[in-house]
Each structure stands twice: as structure tokens, then as C-alpha cells.
PDB file of N, CA and C in Angstrom:
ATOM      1  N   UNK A   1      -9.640   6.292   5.161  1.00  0.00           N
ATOM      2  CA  UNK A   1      -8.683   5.315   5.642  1.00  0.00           C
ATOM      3  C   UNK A   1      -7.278   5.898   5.569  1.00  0.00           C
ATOM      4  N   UNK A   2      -6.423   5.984   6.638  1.00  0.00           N
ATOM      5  CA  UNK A   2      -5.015   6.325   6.583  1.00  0.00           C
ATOM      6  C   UNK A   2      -4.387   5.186   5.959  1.00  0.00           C
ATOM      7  N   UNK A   3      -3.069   5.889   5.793  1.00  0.00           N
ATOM      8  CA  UNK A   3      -1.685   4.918   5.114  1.00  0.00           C
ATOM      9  C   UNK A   3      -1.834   3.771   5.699  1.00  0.00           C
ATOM     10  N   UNK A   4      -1.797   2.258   4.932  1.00  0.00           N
ATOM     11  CA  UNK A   4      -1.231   1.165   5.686  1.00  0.00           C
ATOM     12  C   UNK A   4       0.142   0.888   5.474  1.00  0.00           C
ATOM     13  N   UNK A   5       1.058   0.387   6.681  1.00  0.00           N
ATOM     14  CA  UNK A   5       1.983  -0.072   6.571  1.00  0.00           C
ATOM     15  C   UNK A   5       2.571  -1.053   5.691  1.00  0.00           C
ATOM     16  N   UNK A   6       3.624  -0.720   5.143  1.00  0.00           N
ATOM     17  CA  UNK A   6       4.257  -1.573   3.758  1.00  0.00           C
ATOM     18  C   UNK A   6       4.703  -2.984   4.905  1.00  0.00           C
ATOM     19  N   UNK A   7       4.580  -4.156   3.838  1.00  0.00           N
ATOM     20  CA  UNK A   7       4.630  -5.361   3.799  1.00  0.00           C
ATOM     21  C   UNK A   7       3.768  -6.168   4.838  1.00  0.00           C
ATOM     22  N   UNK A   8       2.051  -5.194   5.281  1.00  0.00           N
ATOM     23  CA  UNK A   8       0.942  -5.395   5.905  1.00  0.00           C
ATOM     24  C   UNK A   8       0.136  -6.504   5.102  1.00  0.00           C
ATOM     25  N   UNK A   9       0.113  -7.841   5.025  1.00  0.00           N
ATOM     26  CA  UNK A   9      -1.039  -8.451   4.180  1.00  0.00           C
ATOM     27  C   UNK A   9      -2.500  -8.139   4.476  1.00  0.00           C
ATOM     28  N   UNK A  10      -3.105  -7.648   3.221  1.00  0.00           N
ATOM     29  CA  UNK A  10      -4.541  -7.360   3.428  1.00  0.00           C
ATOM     30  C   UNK A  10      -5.366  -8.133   2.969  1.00  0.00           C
ATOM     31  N   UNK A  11      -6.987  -8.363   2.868  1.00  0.00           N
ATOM     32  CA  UNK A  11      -7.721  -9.756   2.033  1.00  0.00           C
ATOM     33  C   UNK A  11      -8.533  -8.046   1.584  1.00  0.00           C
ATOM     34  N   UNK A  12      -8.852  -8.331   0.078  1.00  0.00           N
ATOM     35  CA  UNK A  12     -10.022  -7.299  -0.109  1.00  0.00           C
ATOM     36  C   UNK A  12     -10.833  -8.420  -1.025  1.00  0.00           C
ATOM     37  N   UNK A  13     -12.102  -7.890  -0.763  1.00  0.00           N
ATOM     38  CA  UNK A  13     -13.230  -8.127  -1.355  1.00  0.00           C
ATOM     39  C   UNK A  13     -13.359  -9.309  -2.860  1.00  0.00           C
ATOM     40  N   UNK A  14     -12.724  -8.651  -3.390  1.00  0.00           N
ATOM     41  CA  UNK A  14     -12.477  -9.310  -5.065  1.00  0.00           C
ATOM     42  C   UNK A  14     -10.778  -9.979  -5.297  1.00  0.00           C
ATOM     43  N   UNK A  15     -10.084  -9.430  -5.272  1.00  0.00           N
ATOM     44  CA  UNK A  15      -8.851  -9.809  -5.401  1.00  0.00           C
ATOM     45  C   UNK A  15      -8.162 -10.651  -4.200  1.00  0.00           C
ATOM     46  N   UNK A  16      -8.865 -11.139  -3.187  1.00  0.00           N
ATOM     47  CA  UNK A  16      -8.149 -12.072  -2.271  1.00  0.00           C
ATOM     48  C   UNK A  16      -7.366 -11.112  -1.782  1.00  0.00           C
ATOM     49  N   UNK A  17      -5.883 -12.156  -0.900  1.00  0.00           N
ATOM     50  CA  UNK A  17      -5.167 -11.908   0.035  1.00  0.00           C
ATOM     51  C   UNK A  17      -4.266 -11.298  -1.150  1.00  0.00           C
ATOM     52  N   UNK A  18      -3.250 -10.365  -0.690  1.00  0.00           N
ATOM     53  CA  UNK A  18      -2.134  -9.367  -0.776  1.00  0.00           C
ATOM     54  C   UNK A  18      -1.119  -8.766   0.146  1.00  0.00           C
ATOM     55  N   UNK A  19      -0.212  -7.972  -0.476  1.00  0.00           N
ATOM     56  CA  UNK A  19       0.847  -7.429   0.241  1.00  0.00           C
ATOM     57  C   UNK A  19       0.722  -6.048  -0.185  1.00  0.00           C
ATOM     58  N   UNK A  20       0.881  -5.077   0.753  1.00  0.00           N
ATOM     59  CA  UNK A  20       0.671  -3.942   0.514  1.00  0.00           C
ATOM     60  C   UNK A  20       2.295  -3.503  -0.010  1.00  0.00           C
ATOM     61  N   UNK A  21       2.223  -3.033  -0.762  1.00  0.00           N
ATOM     62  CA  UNK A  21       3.940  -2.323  -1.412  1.00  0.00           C
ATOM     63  C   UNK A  21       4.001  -0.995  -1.053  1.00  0.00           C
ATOM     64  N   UNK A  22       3.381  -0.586  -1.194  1.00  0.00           N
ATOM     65  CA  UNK A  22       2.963   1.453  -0.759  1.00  0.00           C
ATOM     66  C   UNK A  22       1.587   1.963  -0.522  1.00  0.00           C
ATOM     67  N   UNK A  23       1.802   2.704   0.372  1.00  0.00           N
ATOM     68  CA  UNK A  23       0.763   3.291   0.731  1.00  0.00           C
ATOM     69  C   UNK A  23       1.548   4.563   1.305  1.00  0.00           C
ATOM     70  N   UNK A  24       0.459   5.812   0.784  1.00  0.00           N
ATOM     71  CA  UNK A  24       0.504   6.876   1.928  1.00  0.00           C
ATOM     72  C   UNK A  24      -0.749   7.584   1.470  1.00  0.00           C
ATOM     73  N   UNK A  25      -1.948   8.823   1.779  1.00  0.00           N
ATOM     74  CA  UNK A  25      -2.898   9.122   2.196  1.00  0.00           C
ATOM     75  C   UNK A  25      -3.653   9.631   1.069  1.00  0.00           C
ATOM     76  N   UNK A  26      -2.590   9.265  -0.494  1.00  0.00           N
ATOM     77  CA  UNK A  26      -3.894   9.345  -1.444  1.00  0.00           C
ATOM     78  C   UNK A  26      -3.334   7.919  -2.289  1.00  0.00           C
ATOM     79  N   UNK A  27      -2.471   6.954  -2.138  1.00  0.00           N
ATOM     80  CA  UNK A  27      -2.634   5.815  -3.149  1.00  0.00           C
ATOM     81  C   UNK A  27      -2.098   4.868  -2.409  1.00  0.00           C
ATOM     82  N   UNK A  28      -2.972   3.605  -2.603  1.00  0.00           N
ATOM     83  CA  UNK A  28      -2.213   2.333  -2.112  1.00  0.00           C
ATOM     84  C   UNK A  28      -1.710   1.713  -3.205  1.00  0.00           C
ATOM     85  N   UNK A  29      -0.620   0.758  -3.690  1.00  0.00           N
ATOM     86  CA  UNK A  29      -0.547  -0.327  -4.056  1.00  0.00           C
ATOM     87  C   UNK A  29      -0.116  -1.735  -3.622  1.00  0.00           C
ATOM     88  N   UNK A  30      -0.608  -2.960  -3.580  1.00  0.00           N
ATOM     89  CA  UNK A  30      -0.871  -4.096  -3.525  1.00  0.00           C
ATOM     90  C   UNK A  30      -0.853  -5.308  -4.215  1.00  0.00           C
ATOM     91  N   UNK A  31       0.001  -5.987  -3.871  1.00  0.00           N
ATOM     92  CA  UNK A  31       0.433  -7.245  -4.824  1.00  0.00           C
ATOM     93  C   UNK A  31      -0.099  -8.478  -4.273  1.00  0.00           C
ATOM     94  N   UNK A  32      -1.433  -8.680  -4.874  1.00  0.00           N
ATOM     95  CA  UNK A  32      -1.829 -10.033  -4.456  1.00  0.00           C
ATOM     96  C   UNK A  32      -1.511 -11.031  -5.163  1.00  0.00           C
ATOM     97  N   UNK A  33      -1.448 -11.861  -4.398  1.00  0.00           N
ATOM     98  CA  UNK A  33      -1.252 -13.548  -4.667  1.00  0.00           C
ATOM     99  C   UNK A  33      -1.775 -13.834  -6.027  1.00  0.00           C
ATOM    100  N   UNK A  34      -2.782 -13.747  -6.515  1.00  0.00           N
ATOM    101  CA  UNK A  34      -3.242 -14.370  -7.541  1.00  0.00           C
ATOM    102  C   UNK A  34      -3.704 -13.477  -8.624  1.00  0.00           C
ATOM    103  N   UNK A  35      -3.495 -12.439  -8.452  1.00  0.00           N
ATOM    104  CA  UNK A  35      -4.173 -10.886  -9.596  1.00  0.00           C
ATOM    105  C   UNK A  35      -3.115 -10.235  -9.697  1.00  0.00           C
ATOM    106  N   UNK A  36      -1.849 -10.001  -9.026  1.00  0.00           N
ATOM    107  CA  UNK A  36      -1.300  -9.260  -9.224  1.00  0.00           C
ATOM    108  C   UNK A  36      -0.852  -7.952  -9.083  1.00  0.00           C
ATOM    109  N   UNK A  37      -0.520  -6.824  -9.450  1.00  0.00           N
ATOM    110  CA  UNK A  37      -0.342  -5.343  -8.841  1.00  0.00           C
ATOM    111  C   UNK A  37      -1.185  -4.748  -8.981  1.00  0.00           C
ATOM    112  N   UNK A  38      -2.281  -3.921  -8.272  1.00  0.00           N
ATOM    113  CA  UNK A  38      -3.443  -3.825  -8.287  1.00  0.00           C
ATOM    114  C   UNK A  38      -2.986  -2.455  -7.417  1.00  0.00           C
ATOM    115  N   UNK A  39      -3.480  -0.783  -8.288  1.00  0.00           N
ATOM    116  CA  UNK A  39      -3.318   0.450  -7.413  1.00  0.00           C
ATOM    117  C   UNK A  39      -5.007   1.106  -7.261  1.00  0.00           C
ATOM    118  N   UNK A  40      -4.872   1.686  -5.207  1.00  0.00           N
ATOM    119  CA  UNK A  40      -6.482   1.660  -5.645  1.00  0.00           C
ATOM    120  C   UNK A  40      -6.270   3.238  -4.731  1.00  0.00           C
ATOM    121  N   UNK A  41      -7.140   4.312  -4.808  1.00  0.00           N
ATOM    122  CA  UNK A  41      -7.437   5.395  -3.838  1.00  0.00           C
ATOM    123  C   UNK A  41      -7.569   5.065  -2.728  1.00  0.00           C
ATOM    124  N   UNK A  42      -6.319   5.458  -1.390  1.00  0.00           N
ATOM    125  CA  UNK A  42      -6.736   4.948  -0.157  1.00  0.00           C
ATOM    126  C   UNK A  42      -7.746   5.315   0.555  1.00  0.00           C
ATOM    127  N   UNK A  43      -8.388   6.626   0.086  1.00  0.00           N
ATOM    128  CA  UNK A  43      -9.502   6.681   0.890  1.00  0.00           C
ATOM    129  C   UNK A  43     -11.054   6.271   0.572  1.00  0.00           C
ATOM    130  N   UNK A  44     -10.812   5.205  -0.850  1.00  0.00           N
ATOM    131  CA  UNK A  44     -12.145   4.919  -1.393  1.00  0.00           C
ATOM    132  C   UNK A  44     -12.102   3.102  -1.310  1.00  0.00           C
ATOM    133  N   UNK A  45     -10.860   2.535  -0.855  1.00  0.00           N
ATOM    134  CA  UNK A  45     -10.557   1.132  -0.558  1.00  0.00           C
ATOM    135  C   UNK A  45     -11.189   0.362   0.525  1.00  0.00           C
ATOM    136  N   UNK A  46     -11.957  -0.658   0.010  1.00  0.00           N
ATOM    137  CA  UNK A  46     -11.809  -1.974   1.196  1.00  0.00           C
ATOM    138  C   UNK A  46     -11.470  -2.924   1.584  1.00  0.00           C
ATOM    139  N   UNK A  47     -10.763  -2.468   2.386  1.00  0.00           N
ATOM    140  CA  UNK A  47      -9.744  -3.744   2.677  1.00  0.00           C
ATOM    141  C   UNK A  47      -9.907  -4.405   3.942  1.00  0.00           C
ATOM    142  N   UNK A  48      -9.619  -5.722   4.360  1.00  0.00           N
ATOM    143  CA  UNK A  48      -9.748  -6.097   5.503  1.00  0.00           C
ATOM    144  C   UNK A  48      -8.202  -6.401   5.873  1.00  0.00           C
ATOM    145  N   UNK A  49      -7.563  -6.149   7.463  1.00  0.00           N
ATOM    146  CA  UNK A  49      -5.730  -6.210   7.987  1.00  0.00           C
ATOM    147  C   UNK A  49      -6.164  -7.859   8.207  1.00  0.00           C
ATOM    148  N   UNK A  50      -5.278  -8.689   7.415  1.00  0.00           N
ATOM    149  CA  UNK A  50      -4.965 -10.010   8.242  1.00  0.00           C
ATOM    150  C   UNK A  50      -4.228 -10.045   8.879  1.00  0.00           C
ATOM    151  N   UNK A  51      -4.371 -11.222  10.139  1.00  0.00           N
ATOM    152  CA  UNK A  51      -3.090 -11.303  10.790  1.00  0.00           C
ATOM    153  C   UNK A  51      -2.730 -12.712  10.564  1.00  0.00           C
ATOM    154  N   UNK A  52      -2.915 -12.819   9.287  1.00  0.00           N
ATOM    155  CA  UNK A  52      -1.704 -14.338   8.878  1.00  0.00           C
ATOM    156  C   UNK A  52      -0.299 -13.462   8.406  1.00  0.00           C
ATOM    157  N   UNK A  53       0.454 -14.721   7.908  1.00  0.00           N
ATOM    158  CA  UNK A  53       1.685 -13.737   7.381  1.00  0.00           C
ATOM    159  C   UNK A  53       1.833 -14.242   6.104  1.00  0.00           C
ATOM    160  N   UNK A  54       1.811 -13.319   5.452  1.00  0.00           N
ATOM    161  CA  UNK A  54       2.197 -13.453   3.529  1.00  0.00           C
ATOM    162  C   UNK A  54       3.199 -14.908   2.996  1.00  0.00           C
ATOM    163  N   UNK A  55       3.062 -15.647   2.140  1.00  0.00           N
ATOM    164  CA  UNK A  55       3.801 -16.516   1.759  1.00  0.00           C
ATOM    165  C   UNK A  55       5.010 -16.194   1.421  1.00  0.00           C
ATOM    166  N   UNK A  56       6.133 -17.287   1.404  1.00  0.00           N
ATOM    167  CA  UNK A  56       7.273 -16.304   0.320  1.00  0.00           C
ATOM    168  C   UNK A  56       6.763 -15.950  -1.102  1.00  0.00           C
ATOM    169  N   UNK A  57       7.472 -15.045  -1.489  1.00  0.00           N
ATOM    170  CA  UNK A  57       7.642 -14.773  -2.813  1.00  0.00           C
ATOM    171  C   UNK A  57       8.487 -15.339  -3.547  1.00  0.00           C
ATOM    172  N   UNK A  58       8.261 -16.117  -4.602  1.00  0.00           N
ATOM    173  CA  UNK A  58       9.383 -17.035  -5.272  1.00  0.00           C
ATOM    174  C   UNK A  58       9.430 -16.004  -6.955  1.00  0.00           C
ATOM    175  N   UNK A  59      10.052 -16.055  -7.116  1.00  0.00           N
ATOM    176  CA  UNK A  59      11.040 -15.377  -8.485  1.00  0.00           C
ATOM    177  C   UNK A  59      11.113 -16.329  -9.165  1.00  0.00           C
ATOM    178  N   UNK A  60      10.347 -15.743 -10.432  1.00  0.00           N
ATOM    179  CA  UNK A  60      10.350 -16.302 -11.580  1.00  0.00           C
ATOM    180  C   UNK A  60      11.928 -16.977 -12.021  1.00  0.00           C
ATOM    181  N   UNK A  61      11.619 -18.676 -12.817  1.00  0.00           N
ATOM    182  CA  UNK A  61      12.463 -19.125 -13.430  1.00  0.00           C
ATOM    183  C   UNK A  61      12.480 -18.830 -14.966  1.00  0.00           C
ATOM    184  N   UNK A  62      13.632 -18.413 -15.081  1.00  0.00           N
ATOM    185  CA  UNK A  62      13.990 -18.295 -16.604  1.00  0.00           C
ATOM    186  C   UNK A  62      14.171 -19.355 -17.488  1.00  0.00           C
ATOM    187  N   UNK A  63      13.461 -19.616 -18.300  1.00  0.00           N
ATOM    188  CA  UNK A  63      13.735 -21.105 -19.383  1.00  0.00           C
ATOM    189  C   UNK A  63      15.299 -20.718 -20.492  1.00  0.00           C
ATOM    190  N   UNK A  64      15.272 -21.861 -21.084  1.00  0.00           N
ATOM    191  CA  UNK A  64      16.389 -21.747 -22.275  1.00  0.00           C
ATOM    192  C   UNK A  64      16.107 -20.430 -23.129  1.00  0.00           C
ATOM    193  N   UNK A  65      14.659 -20.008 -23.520  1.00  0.00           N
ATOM    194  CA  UNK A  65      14.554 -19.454 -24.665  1.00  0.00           C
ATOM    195  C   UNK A  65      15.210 -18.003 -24.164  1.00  0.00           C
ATOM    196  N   UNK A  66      14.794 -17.513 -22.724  1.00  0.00           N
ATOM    197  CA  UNK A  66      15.048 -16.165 -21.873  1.00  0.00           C
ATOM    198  C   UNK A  66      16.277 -16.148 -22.489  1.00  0.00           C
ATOM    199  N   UNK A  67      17.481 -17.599 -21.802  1.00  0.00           N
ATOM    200  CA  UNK A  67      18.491 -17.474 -21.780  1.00  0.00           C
ATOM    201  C   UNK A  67      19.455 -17.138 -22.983  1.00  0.00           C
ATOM    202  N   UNK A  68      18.533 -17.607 -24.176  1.00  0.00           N
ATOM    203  CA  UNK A  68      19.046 -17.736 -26.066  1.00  0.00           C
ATOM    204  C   UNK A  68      18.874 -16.298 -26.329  1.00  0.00           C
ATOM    205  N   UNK A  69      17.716 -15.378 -25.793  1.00  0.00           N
ATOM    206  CA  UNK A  69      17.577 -14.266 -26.150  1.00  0.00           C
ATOM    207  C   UNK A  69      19.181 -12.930 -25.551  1.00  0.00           C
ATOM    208  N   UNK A  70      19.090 -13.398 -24.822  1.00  0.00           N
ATOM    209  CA  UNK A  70      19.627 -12.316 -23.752  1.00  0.00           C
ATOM    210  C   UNK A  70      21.016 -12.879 -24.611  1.00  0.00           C
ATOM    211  N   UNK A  71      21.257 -13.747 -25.010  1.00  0.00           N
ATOM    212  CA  UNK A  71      22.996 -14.238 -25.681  1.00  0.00           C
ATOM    213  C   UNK A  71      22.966 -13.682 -26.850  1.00  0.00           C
ATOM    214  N   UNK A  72      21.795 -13.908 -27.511  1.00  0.00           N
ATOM    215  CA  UNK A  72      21.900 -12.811 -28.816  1.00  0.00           C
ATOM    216  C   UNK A  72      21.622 -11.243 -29.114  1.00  0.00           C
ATOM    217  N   UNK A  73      21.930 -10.638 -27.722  1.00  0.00           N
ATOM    218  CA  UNK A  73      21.764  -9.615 -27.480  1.00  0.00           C
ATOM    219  C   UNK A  73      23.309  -8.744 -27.244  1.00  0.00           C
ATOM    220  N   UNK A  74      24.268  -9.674 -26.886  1.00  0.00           N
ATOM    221  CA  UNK A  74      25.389  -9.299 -26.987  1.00  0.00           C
ATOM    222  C   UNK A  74      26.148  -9.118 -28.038  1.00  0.00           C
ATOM    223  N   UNK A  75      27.143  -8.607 -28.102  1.00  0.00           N
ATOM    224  CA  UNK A  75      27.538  -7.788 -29.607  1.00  0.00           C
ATOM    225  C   UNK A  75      27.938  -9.252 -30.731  1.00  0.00           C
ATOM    226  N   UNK A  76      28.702  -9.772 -29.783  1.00  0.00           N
ATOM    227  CA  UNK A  76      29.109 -11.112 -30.954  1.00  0.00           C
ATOM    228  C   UNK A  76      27.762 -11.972 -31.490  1.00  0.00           C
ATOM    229  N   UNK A  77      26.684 -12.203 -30.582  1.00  0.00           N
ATOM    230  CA  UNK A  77      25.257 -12.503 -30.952  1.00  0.00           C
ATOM    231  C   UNK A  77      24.833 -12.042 -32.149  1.00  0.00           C
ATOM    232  N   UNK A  78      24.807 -10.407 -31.963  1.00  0.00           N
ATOM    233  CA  UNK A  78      24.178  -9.884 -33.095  1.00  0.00           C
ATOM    234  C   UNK A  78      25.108  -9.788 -34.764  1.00  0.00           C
ATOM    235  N   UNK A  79      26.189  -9.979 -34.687  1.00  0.00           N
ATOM    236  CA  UNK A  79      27.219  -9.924 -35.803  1.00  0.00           C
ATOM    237  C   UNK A  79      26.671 -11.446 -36.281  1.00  0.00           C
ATOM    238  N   UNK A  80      26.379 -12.508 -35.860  1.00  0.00           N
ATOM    239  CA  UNK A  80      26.791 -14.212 -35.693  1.00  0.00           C
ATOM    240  C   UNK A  80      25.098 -13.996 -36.596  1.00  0.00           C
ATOM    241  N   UNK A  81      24.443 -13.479 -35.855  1.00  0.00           N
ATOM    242  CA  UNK A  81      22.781 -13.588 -36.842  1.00  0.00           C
ATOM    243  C   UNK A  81      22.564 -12.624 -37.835  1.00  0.00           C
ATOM    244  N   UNK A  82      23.298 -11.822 -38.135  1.00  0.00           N
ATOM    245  CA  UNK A  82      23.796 -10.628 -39.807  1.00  0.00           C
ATOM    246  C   UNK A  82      24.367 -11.124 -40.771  1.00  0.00           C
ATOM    247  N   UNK A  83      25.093 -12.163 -40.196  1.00  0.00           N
ATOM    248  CA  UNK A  83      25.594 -12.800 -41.135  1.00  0.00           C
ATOM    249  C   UNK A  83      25.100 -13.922 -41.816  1.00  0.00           C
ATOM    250  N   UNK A  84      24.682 -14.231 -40.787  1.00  0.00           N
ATOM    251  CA  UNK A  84      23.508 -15.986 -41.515  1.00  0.00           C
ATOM    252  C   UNK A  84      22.021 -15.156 -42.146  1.00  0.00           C
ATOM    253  N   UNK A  85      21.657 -13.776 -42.260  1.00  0.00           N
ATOM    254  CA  UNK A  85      20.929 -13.300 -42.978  1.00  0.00           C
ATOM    255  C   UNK A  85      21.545 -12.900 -44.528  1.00  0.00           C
ATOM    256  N   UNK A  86      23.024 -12.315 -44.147  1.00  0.00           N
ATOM    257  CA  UNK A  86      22.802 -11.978 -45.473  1.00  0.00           C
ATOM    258  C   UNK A  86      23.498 -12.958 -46.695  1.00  0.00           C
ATOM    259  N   UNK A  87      23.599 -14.576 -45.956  1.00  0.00           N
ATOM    260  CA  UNK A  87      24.046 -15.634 -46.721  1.00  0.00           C
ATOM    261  C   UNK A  87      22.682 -16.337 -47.861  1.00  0.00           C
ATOM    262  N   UNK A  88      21.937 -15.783 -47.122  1.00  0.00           N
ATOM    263  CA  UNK A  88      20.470 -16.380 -47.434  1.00  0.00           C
ATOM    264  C   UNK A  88      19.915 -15.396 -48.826  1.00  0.00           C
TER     265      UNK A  88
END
């Protein structure tokens, strides 16, 4: 099987429908819908070309806790929690 074209949706066998991310004539990879990034040998792959068109892709939402982490990661963060350790 030659290269498939990037952002080609494919259906294979086990893993459902996908988006091809790369391909060229020894590796594909493929981001399906429901499994995830999945890299396979292009010339040992079966895949079937749909001609639907891929859903959007929606981007993960970040909760409070993402947001608490990433604040105590900044320099005044980390001084603010050294200190309430070494009160203890």
C-alpha cells in the first residue's frame, strides 16, 4: 500500500473511523475517534478510504485543578507552598 494522504479519514477493521496524521511508504499514523493514536506499517495495514468527512476535533477543557497546578508552578506559587511547609 502507498502513502495515504494526511487528513484522509480511514475505517480499519478494529479501531473504527480515523484521521490519518502521516503517512509515507514505511509508517502510517492515525488518530481515531475512539482509540486514539494508533502507528501501524504501511505496507502490512488494512484500511478501508471513506468518503465521509471527519468530525471536528474539539480540545480538551481544562478544569480548576489544571488551572491550580499550572499557578503553583510559577515562582511566587512555589515560595507561597515552602513556606506553609516549613510552618508545619
Amino acid at each position: 500500500m502507498k502513502a495515504i494522504p494526511e487528513g484522509q479519514y480511514v475505517k480499519h477493521y478494529r479501531y473504527g473511523l480515523g484521521v490519518v496524521t502521516e503517512s509515507d511508504t514505511r509508517q502510517t499514523s492515525i488518530d481515531f475517534d475512539l482509540h486514539g493514536l494508533k502507528r501501524f506499517v504501511t505496507t502490512l495495514m488494512v484500511v478501508e478510504l471513506s468518503n465521509l468527512t471527519p468530525p471536528p476535533r474539539v480540545r480538551a477543557k481544562h478544569g480548576a485543578k489544571v488551572y491550580a497546578r499550572l499557578e503553583s508552578k510559577k515562582p511566587g506559587g512555589k515560595a507561597a507552598s515552602g513556606e506553609a511547609k516549613e510552618s508545619l
